[in-house]
Protein backbone atom coordinates (compact mmCIF):
# COMPACT_ATOMS: atom_id res chain seq x y z
CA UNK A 1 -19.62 -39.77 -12.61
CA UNK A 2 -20.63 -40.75 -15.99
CA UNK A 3 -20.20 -39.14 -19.63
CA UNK A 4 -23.99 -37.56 -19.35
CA UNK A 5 -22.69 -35.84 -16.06
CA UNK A 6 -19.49 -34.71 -17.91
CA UNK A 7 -21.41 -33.86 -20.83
CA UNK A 8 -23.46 -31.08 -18.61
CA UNK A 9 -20.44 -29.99 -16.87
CA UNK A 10 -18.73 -28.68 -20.46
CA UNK A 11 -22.15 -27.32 -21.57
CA UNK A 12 -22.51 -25.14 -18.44
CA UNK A 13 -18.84 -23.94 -18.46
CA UNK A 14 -19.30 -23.48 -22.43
CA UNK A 15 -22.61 -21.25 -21.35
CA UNK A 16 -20.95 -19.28 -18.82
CA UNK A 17 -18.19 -18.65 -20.99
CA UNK A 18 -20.28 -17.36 -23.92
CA UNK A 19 -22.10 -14.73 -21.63
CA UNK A 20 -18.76 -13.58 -20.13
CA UNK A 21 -16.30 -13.22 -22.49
CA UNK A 22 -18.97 -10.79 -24.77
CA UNK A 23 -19.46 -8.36 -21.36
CA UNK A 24 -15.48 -8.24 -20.72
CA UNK A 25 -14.32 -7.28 -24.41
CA UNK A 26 -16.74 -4.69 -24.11
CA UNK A 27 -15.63 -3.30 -20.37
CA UNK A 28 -12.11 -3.96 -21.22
CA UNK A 29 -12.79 -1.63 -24.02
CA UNK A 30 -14.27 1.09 -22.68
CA UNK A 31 -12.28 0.96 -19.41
CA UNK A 32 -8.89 1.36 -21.86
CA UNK A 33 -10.60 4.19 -24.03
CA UNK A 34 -11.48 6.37 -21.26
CA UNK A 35 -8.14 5.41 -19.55
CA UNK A 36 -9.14 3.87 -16.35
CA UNK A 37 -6.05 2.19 -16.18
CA UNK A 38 -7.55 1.05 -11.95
CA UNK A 39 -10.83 -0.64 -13.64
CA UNK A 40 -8.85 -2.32 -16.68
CA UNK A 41 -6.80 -4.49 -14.00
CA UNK A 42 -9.73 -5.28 -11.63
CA UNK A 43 -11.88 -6.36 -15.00
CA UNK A 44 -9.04 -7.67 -16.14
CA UNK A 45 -8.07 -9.89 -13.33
CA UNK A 46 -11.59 -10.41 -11.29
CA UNK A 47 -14.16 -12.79 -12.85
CA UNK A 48 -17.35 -12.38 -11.35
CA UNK A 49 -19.56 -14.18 -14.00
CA UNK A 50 -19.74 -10.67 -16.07
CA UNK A 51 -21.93 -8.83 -13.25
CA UNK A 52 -19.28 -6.61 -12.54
CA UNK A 53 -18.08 -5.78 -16.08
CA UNK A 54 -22.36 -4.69 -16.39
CA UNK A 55 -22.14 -2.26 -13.74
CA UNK A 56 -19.08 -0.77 -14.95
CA UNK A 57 -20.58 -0.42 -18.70
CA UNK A 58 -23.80 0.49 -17.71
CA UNK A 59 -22.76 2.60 -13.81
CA UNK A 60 -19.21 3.56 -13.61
CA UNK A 61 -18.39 4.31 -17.36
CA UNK A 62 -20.81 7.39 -17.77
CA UNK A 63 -19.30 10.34 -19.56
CA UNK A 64 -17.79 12.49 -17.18
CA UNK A 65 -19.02 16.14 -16.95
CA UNK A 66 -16.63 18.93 -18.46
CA UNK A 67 -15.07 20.21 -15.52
CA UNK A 68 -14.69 24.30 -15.32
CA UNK A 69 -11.48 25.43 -14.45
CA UNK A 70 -11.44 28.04 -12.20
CA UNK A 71 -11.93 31.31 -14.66
């Protein structure tokens, strides 16, 4: 392997890194403001190249509806 070959390696994880880290502040956020304390840790801990921090901004972190108590 030569220095070109390294060269691309550190670009590509620099890439990957730039995309990801953005997405996860912004999960990790929301997940800790609405107090999903489940979804923090699995954000937290799983890296899954940011697709799963999307679908939690974008899927699982809609506001809930007001619930009615019974009346």
């Amino acid at each position: 392997m030569n220095f070109a070959d390294n060269q691309t390696y550190y670009i590509i994880i620099l890439l990957v890194a730039l995309w990801s880290v953005p997405w996860k502040g912004v999960a990790l956020w929301k997940a800790a403001r609405r107090g999903d304390k489940i979804w923090f840790v699995v954000l937290l801990v799983i890296n899954t190249l940011a697709i799963l921090e999307i679908a939690y901004i974008f899927i699982f972190s809609k506001k809930r509806k007001p619930q009615l108590d019974n009346l």
